[in-house]
Protein backbone atom coordinates (compact mmCIF):
# COMPACT_ATOMS: atom_id res chain seq x y z
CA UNK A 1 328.93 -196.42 24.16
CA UNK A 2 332.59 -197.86 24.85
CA UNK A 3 335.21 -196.84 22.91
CA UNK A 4 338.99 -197.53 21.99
CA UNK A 5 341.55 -195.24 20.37
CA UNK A 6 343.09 -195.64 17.97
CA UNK A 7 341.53 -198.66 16.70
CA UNK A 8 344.57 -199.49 14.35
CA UNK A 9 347.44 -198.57 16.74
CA UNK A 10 351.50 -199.69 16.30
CA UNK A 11 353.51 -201.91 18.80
CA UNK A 12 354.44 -198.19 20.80
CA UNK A 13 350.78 -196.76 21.19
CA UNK A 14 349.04 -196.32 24.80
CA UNK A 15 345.73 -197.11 23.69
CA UNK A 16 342.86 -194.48 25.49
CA UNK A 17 339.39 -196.15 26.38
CA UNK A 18 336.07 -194.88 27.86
CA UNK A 19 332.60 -195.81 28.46
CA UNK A 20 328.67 -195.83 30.31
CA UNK A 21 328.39 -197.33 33.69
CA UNK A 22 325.50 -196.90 35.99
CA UNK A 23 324.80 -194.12 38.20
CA UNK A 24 326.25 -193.70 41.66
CA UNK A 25 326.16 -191.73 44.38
CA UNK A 26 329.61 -191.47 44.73
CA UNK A 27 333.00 -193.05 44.11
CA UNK A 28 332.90 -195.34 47.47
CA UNK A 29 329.67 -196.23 46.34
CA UNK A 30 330.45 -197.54 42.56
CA UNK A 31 333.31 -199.70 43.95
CA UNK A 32 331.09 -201.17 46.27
CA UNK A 33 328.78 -202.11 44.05
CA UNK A 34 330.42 -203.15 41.31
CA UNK A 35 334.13 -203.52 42.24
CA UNK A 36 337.48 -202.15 41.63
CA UNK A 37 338.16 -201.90 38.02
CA UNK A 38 341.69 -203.09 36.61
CA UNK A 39 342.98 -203.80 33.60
CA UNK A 40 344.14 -207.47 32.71
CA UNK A 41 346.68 -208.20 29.49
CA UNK A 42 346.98 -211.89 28.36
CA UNK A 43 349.82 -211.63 26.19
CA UNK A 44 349.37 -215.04 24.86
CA UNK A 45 345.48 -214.90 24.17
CA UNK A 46 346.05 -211.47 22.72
CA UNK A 47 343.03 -210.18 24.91
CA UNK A 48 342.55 -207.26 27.61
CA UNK A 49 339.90 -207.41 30.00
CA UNK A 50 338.51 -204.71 32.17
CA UNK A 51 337.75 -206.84 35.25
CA UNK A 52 336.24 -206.00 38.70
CA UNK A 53 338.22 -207.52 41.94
CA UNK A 54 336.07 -207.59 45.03
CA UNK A 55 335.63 -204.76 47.05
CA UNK A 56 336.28 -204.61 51.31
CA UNK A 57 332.56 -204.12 52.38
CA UNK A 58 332.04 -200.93 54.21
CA UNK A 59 330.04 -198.48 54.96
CA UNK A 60 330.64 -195.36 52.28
CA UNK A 61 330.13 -191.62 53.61
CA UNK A 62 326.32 -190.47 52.75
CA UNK A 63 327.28 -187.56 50.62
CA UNK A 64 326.67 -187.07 46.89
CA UNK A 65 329.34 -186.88 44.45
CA UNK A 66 327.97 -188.81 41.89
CA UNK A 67 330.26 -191.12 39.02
CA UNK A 68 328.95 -192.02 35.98
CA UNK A 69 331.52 -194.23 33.66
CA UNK A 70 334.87 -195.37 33.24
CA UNK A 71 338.34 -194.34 31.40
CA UNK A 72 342.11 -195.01 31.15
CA UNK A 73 344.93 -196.66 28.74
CA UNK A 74 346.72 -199.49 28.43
CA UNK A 75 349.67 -200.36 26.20
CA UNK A 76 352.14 -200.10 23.93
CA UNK A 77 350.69 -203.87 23.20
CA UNK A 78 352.48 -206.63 20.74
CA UNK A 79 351.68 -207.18 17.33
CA UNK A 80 348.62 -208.62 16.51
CA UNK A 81 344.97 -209.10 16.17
CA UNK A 82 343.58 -208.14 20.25
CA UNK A 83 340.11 -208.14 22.21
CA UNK A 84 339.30 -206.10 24.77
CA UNK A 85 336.25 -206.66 26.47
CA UNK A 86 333.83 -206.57 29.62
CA UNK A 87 331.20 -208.42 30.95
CA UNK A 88 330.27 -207.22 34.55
CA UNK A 89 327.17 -208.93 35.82
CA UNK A 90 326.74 -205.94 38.40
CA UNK A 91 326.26 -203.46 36.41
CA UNK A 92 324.70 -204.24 32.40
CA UNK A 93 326.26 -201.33 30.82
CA UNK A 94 329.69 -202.75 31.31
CA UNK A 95 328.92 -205.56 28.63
CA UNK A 96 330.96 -204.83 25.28
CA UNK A 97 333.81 -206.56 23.01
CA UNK A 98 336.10 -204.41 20.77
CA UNK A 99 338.36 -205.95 18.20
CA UNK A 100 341.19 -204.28 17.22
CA UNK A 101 344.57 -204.68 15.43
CA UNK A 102 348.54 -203.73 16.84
CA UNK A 103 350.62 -202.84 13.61
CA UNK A 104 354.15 -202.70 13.90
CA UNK A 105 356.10 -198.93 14.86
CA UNK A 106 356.51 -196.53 11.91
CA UNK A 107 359.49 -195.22 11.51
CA UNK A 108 359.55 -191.35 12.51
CA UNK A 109 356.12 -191.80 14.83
CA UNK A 110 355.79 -192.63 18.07
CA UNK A 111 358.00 -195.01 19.94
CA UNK A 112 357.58 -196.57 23.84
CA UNK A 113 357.15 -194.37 26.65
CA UNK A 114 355.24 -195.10 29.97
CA UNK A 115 354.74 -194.11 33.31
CA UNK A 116 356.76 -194.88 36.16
CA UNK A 117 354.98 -197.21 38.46
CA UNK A 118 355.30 -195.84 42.60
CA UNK A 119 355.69 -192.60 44.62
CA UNK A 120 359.46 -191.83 43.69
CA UNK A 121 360.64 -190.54 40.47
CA UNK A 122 364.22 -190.30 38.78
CA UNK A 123 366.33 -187.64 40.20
CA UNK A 124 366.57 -185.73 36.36
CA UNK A 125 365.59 -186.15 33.37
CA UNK A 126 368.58 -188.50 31.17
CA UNK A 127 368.87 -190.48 27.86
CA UNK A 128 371.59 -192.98 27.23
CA UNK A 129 374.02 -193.49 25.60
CA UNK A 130 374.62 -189.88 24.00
CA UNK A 131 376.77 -190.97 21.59
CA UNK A 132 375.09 -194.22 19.53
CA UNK A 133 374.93 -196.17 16.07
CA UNK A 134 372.69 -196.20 14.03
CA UNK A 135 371.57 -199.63 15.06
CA UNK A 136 371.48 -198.48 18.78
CA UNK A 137 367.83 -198.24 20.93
CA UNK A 138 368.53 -195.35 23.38
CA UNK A 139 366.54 -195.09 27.04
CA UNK A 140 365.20 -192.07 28.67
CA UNK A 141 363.70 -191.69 31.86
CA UNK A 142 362.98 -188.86 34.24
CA UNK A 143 360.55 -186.92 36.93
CA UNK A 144 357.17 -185.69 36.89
CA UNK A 145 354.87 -184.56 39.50
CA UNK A 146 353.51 -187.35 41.25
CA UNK A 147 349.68 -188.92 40.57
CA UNK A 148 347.13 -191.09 42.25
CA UNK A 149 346.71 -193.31 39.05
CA UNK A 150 347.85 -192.92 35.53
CA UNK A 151 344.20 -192.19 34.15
CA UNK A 152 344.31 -189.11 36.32
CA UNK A 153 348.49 -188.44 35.04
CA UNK A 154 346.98 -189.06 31.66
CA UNK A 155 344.21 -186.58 32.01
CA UNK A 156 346.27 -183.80 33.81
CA UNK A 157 349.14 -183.62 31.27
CA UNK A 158 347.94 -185.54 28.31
CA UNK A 159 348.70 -188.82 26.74
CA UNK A 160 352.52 -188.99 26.41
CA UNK A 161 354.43 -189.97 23.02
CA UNK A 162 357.65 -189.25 20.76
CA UNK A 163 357.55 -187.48 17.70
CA UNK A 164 360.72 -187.64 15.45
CA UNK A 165 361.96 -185.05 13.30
CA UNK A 166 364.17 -186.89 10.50
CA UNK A 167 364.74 -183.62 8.88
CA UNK A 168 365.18 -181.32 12.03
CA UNK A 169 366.80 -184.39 13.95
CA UNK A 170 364.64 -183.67 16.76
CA UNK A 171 362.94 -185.97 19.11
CA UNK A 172 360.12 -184.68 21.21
CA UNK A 173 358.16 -185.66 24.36
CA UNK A 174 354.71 -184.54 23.68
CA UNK A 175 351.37 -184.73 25.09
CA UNK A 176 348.41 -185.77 23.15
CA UNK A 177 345.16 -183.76 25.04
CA UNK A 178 342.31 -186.34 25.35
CA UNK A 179 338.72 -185.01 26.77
CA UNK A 180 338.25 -185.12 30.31
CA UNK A 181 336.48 -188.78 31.04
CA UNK A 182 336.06 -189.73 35.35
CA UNK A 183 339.24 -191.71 36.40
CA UNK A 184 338.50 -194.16 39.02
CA UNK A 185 339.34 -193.59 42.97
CA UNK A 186 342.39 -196.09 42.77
CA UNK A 187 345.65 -194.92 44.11
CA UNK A 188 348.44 -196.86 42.00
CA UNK A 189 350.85 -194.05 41.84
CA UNK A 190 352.93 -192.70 38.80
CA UNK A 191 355.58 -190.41 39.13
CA UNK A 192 358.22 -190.52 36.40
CA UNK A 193 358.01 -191.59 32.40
CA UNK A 194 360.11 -193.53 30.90
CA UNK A 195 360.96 -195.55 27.36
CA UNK A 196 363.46 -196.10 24.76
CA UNK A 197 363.62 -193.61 20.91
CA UNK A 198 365.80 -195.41 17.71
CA UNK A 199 367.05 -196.15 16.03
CA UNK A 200 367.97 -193.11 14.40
CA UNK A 201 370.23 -192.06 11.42
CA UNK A 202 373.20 -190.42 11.58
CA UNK A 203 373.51 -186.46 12.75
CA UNK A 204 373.51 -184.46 15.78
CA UNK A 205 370.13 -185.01 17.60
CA UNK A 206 367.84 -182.73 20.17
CA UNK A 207 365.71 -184.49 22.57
CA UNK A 208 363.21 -182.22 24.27
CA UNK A 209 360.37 -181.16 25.92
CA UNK A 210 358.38 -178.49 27.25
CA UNK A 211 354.94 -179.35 29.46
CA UNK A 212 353.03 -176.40 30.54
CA UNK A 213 350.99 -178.78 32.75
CA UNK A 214 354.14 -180.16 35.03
CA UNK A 215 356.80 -178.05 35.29
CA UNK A 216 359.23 -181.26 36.15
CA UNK A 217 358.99 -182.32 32.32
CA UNK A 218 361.31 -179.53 30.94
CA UNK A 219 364.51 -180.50 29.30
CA UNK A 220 366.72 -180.67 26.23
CA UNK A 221 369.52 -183.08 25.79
CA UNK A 222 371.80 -183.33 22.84
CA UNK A 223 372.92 -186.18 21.59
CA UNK A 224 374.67 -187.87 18.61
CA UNK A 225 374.14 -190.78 16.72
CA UNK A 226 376.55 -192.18 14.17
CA UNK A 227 379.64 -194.72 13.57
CA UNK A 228 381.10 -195.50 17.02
CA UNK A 229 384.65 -194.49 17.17
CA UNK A 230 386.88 -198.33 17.56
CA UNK A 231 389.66 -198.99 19.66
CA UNK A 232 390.01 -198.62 23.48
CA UNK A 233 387.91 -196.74 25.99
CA UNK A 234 389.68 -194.60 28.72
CA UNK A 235 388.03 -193.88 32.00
CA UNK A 236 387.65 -190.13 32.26
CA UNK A 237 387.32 -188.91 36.06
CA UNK A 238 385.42 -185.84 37.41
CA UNK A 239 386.84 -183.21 38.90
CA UNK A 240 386.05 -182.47 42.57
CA UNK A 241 385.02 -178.71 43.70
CA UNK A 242 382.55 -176.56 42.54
CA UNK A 243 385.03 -174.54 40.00
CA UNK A 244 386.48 -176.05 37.07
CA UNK A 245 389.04 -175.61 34.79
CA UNK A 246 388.05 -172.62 32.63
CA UNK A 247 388.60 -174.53 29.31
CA UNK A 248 389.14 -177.80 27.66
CA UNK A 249 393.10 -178.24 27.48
CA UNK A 250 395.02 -181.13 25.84
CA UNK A 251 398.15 -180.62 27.63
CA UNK A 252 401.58 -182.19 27.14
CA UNK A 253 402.68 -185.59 29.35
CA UNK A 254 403.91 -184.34 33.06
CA UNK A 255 407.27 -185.55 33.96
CA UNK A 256 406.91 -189.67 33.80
CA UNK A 257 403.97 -189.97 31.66
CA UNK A 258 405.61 -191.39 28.20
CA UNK A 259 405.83 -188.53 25.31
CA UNK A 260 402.63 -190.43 23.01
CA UNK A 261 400.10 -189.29 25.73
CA UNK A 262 397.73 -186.09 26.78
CA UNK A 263 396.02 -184.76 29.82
CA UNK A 264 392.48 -183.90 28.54
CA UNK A 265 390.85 -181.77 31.01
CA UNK A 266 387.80 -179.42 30.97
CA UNK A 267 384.57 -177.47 32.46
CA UNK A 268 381.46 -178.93 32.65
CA UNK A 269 378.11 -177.50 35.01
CA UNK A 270 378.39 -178.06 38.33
CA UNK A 271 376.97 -181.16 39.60
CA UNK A 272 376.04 -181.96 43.48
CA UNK A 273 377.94 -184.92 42.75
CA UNK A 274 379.52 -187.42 40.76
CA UNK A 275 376.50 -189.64 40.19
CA UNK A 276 374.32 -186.77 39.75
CA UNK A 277 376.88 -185.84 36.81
CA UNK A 278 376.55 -189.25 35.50
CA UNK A 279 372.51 -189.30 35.79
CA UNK A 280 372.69 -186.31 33.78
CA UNK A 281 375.17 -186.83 31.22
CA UNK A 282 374.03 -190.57 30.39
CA UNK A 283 376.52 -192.83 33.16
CA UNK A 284 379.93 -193.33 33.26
CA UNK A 285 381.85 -190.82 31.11
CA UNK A 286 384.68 -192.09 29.05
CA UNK A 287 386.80 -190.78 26.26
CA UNK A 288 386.61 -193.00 22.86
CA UNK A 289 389.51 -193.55 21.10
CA UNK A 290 389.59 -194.03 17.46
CA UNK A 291 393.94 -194.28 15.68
CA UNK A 292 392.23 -194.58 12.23
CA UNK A 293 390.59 -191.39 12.03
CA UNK A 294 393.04 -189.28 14.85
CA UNK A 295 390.27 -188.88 16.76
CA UNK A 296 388.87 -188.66 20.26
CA UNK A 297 385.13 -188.51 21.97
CA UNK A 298 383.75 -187.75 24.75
CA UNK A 299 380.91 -190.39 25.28
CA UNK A 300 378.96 -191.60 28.52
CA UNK A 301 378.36 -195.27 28.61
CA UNK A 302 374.66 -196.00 30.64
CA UNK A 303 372.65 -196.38 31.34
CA UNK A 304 372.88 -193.82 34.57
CA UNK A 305 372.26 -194.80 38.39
CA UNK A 306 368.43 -193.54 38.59
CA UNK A 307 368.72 -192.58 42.45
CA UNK A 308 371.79 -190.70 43.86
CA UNK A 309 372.66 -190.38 47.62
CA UNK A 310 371.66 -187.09 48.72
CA UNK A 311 375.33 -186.09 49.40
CA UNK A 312 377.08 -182.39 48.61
CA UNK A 313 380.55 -183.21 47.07
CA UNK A 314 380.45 -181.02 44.17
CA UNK A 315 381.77 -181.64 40.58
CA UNK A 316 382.85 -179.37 38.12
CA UNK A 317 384.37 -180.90 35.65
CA UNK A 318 385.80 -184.07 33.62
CA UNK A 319 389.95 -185.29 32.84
CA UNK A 320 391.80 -188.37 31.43
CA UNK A 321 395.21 -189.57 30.47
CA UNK A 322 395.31 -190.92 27.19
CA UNK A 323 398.28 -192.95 25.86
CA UNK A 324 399.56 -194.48 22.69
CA UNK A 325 398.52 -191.86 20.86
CA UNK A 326 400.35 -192.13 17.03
CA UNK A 327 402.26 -188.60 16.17
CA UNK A 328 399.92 -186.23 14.22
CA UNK A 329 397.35 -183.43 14.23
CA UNK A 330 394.25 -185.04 16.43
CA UNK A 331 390.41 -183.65 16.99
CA UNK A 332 389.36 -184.14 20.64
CA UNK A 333 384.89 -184.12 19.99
CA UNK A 334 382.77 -183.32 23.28
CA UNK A 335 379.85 -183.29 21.12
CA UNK A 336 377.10 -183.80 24.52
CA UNK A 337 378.46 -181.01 26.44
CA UNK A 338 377.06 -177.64 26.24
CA UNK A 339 378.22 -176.03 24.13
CA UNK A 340 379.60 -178.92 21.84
CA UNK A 341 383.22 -179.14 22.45
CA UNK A 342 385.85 -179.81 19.22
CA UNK A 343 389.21 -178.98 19.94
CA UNK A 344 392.40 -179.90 17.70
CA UNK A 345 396.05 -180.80 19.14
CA UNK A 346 399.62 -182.32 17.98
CA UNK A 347 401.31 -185.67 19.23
CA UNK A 348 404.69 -184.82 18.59
């Protein structure tokens, strides 16, 4: 019989679906017959339709490799009582209506992720901006392998969501298994997921995963949510080569830099390039300055460029001159980098 799961999802489920169709011979042979399946959303009518477009009549290859039913997902949907339905007067076992009901997101469940529509993915894995509010939604995206529709992505890897850890502060990427149904012969290409996690409460945060199905989805990024420091933002610039300076420095003004000001400078990895070192970090790094507390940050504000030239002028590295700084003991915070950066200096 057709089937929906989960019957009661939230407003950031994929929703799975599978069910009988008649016999063929082969792929080439069902489409023929009965067309090429798609999935149709009307957002208004709160209804999805599994609909059959017309097929280019021609002759299919006599060999048996026989199909029997259809799968895939849609969603995350809005809130709301939804349909989803069939009726395909070629073939009488695609004849059902499911009702069903979108709840809104729990907090610490799943959120939004979905696949990247096309053949080319994001050059790494990124989430921006590292360094939120509380009140902040933060956006991810990054590769995976590439697939000829995102039924087959689904079944090879599993049905993507995040799961949040309030008490670890972790966020994962994980894959939900889901039994192997037939995917139809359609190539819309995925390569890439992407969505947005949050908001989150305050605390230094892990987002991660680890897919033993595609090795692309492999990566941990650290990130911090919590007040964001006021006051002005300084550019901070990377530094070209592929050494860096071997330590984060808050150095005293050069000759003709006025006496309230500091040359931050430090290591980071080694990036092909600047805009790789932005994609990675978040985007455009900046340090956050904040008189009431004495403070400075290190944040990245995004989100990143997803594509970067594919150009070798290597960066290792990140500095800024920051004036008006009050006189006082101050706490420079790189909390992003790895390892976290906190380093203390005076303005004399």
């Amino acid at each position: 019989a057709w089937s929906l799961a989960p019957l009661q999802p939230t407003a950031s489920d994929v929703l799975s679906f599978s069910g009988p169709t008649a016999q063929y011979g082969n792929s080439c042979m069902a489409i023929t017959s009965a067309g090429v399946p798609h999935i149709a959303v009307d957002t208004a009518a709160h209804s999805v339709e599994l609909v059959f477009g017309l097929a280019p009549v021609k002759r299919c290859a006599d060999v048996r490799d026989p199909v029997c039913g259809l799968g895939g997902s849609f969603g995350p949907l809005p809130e709301g009582d939804w349909v989803f339905s069939s009726h395909d007067e070629r073939d009488s076992l695609i004849s059902f209506e499911i009702p069903f009901h979108v709840g809104p997101s729990l907090p610490g469940d799943s959120m939004s992720v979905r696949w990247n529509s096309g053949e080319t993915a994001p050059g790494a894995w990124s989430l921006a901006p590292l360094l939120s509010t509380r009140s902040d939604l933060l956006h991810f995206s990054g590769p995976t392998a590439l697939y000829g529709n995102t039924c087959v992505a689904t079944d090879s890897v599993g049905a993507p969501r995040l799961v949040v850890d309030p008490v670890g502060r972790t966020v994962e990427l994980a894959f939900e298994p889901r039994p192997i149904i037939p995917c139809a012969m359609i190539y819309e290409p995925v390569c890439g997921l992407s969505g947005t996690l949050g908001p989150l409460a305050c605390g230094e945060w892990i987002f991660f995963s680890h897919s033993v199905h595609d090795s692309f989805i492999s990566f941990e990024i650290h990130f911090r949510v919590g007040p964001h420091p006021p006051g002005e933002h300084v550019p901070a610039v990377w530094i070209a080569g592929e050494t860096g300076p071997p330590a984060w420095t808050a150095e005293r003004p050069a000759c003709g830099m006025p006496s309230n000001g500091i040359k931050l400078a430090g290591p980071t990895a080694l990036f092909p390039s600047a805009c790789d070192g932005n994609a990675a970090l978040g985007g455009e790094p900046f340090i956050a300055v904040d008189h009431a507390t004495h403070t400075l940050a290190l944040a990245f504000q995004g989100p990143p460029q997803v594509a970067c030239p594919d150009i070798y002028a290597p960066v290792c590295g990140l500095q800024a001159d920051v004036l008006g700084l009050e006189n006082g003991t101050w706490t420079f915070n790189a909390p992003t980098l790895a390892p976290p950066v906190q380093l203390t200096f005076i303005v004399p």
